[in-house]
C-alpha atoms as a PDB file:
ATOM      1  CA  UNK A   1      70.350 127.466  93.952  1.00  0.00           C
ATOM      2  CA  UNK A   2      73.018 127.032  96.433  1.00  0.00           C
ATOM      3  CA  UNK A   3      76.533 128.910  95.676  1.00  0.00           C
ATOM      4  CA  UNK A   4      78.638 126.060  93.019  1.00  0.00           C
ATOM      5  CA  UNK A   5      81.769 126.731  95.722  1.00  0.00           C
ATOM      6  CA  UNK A   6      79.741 125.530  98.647  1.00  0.00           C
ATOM      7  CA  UNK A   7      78.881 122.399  96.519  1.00  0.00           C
ATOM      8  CA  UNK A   8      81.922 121.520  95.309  1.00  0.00           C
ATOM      9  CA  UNK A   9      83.880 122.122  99.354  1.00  0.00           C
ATOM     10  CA  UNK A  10      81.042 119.238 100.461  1.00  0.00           C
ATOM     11  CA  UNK A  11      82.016 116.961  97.434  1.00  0.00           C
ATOM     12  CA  UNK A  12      83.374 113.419  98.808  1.00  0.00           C
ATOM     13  CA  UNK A  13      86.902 112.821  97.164  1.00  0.00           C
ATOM     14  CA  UNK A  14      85.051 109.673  95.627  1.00  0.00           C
ATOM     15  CA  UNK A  15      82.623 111.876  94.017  1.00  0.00           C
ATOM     16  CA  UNK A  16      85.162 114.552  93.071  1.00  0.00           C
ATOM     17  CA  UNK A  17      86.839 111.981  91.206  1.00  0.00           C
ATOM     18  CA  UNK A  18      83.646 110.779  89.868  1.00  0.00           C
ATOM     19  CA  UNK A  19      82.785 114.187  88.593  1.00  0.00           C
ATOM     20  CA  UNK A  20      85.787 115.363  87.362  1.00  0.00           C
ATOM     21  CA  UNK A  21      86.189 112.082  84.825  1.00  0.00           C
ATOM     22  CA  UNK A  22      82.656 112.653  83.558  1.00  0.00           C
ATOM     23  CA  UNK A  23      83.716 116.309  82.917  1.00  0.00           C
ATOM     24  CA  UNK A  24      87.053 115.132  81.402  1.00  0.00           C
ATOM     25  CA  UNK A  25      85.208 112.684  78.865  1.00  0.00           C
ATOM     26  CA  UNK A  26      83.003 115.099  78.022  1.00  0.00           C
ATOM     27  CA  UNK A  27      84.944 117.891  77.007  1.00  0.00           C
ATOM     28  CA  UNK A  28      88.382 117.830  75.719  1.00  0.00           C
ATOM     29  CA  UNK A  29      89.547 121.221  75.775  1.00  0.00           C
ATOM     30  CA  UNK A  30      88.656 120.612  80.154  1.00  0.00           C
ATOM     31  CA  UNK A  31      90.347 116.929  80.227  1.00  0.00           C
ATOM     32  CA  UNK A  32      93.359 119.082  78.970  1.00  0.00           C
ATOM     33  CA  UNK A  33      92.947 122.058  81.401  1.00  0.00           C
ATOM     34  CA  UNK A  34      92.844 119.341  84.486  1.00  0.00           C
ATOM     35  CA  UNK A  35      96.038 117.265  82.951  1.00  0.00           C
ATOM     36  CA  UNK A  36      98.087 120.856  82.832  1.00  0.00           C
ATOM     37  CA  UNK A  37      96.742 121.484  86.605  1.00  0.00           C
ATOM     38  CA  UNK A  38      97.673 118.041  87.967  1.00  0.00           C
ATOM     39  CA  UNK A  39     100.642 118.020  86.380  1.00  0.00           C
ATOM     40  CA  UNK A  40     101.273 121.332  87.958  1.00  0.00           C
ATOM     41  CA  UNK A  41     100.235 119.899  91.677  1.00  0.00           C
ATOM     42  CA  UNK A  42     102.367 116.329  91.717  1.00  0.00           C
ATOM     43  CA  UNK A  43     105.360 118.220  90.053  1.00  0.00           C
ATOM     44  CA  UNK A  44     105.938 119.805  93.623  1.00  0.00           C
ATOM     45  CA  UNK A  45     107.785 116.990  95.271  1.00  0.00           C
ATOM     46  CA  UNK A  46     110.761 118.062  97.588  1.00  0.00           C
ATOM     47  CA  UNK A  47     113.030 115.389  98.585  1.00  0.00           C
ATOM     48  CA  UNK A  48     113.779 116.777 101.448  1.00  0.00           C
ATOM     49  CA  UNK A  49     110.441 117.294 102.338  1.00  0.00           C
ATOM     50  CA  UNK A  50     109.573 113.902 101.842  1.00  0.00           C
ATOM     51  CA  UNK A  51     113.008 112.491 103.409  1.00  0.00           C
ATOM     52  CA  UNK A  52     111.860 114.852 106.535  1.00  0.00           C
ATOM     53  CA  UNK A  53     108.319 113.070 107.035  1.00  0.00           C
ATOM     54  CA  UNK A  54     109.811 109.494 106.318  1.00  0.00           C
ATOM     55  CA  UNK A  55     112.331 110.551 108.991  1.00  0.00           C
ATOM     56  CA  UNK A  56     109.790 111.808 111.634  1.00  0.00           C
ATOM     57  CA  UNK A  57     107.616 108.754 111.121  1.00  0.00           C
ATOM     58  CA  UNK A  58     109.907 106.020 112.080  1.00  0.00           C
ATOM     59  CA  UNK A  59     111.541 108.214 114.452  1.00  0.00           C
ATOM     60  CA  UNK A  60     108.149 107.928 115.738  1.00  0.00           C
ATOM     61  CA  UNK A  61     108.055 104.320 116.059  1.00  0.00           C
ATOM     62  CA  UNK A  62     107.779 102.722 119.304  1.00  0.00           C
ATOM     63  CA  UNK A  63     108.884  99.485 120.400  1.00  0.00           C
ATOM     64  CA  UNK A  64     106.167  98.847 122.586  1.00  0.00           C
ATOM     65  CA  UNK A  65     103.982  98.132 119.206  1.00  0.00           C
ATOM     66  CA  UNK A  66     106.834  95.623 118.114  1.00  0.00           C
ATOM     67  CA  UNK A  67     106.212  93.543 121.593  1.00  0.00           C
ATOM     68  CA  UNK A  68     102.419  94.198 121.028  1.00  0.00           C
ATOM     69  CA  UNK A  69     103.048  92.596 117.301  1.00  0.00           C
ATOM     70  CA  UNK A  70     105.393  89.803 118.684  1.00  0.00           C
ATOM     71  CA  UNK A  71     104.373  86.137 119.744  1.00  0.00           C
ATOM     72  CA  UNK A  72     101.897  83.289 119.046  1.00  0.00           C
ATOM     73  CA  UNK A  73      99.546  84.225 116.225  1.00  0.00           C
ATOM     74  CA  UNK A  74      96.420  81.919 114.366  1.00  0.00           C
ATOM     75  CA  UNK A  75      99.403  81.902 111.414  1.00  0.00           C
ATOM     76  CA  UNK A  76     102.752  81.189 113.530  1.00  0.00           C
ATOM     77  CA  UNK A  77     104.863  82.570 115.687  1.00  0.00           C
ATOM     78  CA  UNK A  78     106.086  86.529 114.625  1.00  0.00           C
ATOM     79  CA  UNK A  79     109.455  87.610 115.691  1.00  0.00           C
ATOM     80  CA  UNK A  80     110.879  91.114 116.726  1.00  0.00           C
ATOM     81  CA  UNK A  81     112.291  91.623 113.435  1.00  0.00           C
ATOM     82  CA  UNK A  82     109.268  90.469 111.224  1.00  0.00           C
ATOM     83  CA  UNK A  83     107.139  92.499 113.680  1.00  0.00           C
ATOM     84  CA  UNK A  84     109.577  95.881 112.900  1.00  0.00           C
ATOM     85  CA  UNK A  85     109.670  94.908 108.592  1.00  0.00           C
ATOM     86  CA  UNK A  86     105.959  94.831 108.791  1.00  0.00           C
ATOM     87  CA  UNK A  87     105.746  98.425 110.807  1.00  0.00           C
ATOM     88  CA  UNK A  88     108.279  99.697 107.920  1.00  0.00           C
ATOM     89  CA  UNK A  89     106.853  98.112 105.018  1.00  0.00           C
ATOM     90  CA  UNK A  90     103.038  99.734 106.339  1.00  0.00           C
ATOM     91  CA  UNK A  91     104.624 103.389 106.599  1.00  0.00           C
ATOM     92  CA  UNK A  92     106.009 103.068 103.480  1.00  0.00           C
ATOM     93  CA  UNK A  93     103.163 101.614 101.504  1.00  0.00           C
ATOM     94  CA  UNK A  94     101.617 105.411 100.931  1.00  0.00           C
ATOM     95  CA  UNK A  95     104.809 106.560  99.718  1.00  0.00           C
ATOM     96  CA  UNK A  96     105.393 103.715  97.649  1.00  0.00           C
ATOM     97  CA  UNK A  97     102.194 104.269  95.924  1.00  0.00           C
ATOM     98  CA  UNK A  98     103.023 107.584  95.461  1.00  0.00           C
ATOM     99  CA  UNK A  99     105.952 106.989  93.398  1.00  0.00           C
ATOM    100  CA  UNK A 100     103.922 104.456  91.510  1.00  0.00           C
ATOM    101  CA  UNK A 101     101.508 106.970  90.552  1.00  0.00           C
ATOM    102  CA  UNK A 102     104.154 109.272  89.120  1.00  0.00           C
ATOM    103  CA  UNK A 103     105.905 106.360  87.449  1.00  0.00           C
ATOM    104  CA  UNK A 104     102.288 105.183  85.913  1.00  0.00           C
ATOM    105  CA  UNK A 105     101.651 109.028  84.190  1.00  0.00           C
ATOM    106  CA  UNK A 106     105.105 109.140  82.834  1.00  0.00           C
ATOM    107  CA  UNK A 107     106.462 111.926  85.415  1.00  0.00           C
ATOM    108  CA  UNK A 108     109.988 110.560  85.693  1.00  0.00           C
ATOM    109  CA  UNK A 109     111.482 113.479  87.506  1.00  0.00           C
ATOM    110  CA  UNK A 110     109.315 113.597  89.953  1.00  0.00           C
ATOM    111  CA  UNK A 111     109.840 109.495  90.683  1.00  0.00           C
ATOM    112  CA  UNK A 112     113.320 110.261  90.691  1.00  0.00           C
ATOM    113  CA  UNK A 113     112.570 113.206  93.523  1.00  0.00           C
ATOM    114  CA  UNK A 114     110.289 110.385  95.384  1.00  0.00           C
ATOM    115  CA  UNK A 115     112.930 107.762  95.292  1.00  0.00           C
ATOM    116  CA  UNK A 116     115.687 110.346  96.422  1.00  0.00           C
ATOM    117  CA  UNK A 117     113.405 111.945  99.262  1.00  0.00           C
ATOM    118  CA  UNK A 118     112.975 108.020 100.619  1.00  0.00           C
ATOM    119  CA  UNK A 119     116.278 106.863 100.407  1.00  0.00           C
ATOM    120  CA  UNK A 120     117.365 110.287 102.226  1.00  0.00           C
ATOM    121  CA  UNK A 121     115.053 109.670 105.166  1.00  0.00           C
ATOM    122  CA  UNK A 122     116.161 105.621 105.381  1.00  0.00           C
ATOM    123  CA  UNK A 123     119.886 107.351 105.264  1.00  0.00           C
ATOM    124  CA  UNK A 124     118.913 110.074 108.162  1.00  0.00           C
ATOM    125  CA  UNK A 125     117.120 107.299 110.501  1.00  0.00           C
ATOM    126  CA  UNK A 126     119.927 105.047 110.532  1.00  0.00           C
ATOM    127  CA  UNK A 127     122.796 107.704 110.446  1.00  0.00           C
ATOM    128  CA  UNK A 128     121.047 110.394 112.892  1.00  0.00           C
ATOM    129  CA  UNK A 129     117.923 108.669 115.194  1.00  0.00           C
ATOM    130  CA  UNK A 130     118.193 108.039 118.999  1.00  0.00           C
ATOM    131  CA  UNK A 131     115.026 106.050 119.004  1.00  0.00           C
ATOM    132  CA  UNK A 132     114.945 102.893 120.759  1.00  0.00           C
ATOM    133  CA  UNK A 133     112.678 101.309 117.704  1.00  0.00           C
ATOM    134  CA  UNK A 134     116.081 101.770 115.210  1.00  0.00           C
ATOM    135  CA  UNK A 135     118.110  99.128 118.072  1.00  0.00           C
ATOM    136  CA  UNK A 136     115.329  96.324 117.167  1.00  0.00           C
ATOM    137  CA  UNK A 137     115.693  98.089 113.217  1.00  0.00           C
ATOM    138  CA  UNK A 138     119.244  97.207 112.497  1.00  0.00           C
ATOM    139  CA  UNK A 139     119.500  96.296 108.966  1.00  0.00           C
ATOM    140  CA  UNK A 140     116.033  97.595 107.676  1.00  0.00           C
ATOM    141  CA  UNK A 141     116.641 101.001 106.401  1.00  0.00           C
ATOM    142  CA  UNK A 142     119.289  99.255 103.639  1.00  0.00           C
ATOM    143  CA  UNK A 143     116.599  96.251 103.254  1.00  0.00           C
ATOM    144  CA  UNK A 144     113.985  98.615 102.868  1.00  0.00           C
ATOM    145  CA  UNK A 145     116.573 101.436 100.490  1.00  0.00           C
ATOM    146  CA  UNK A 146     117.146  98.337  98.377  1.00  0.00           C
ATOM    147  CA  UNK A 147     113.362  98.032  97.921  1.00  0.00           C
ATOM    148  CA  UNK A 148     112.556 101.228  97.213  1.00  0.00           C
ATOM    149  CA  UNK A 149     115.150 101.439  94.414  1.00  0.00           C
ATOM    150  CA  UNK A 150     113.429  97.772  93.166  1.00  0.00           C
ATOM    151  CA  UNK A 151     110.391  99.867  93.024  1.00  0.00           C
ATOM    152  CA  UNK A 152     112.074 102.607  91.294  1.00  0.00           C
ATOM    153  CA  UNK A 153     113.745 100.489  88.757  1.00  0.00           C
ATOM    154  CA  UNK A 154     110.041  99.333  87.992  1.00  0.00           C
ATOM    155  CA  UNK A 155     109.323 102.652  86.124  1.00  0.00           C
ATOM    156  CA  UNK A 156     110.325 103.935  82.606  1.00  0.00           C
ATOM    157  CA  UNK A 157     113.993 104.962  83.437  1.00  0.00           C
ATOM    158  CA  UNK A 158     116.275 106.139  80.712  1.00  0.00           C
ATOM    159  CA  UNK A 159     119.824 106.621  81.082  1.00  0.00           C
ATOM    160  CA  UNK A 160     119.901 110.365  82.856  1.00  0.00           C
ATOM    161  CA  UNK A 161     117.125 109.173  85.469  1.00  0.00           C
ATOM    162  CA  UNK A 162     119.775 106.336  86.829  1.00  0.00           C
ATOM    163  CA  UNK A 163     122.957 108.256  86.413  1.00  0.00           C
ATOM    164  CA  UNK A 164     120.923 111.108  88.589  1.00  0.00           C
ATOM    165  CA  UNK A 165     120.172 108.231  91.175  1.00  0.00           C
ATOM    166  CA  UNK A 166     123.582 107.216  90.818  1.00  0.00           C
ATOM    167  CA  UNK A 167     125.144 110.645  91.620  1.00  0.00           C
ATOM    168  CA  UNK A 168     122.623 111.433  94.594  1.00  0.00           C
ATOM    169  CA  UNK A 169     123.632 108.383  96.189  1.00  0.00           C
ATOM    170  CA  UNK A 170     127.249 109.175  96.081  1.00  0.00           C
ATOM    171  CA  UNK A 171     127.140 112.790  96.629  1.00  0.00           C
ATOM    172  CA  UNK A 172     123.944 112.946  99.592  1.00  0.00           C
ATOM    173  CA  UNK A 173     124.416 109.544 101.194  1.00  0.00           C
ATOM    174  CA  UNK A 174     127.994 108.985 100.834  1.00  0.00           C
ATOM    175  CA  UNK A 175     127.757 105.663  98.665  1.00  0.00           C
ATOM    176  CA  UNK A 176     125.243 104.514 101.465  1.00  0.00           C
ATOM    177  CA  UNK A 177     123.198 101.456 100.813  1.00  0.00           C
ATOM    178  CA  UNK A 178     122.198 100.602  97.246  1.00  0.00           C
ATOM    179  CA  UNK A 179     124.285  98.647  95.053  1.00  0.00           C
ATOM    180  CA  UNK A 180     122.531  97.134  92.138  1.00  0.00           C
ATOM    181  CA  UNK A 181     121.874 100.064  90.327  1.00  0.00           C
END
């Protein structure tokens, strides 16, 4: 029989998944074990780490895809600043389900650590980016801050997790951008 390791580093992640559920439903002392362990592994969320890739990303942005996205389509016409929403909203969408996973297992600290990591890279691309992308990007990073709180706001929040919101915003980003908290 081949070594279990080997087997399990050629699992597909769909199969991994597959597996570990069976194994969870079939042994509760295990289902346990794996809840303490993931736990453990989404607890790690930096905001700065995450307000660091956000940043890099649309720094990364270049507006030669917004004139590629731009013009006569089957559906309409698509202007420069749908073209750059869309290009936002599609880097965001993985981070956005992110924070919707933590929200959906109850781990309220660590969508508070999402939200803040977000909202500090929106804050560092429109405060400190030379890109040419943020000129067509005016007024998305406060659309898209606004957004991201919406989503936020869509969890289980108690009173400490939007006072600790409340404070970040005024004490990391200056009072920057959201106001209907």
């Amino acid at each position: 029989m081949q070594d279990p390791q080997e087997i399990v580093n050629h699992l597909l992640p769909t199969d991994a998944l597959s597996i570990l559920k069976t194994l969870a439903a079939n042994d509760k002392e295990l289902a346990a074990r794996i809840a303490e362990v993931t736990a453990d592994h989404l607890s790690e969320v930096d905001p700065d780490e995450i307000a660091t890739d956000l940043y890099d990303q649309l720094d990364a942005l270049k507006v030669k895809e917004v004139w590629d996205r731009v013009g006569q389509t089957r559906h309409g016409y698509v202007e420069p600043d749908e073209a750059v929403s869309q290009m936002i909203k599609e880097m965001l969408k993985p981070f956005l389900e992110e924070l919707d996973r933590y929200q959906q297992v109850g781990m309220n600290t660590e969508a508070n650590r999402m939200c803040m990591g977000l909202l500090l890279g929106l804050y560092r691309f429109e405060h400190e980016s030379s890109s040419e992308f943020k000129n067509w990007a005016t007024d998305a990073p406060i659309a898209f801050a606004e957004e991201i709180v919406d989503a936020w706001k869509a969890g289980s929040l108690g009173r400490a997790d939007t006072a600790a919101l409340k404070a970040f915003i005024k004490d990391k980003l200056g009072g920057w951008g959201v106001r209907q908290l």
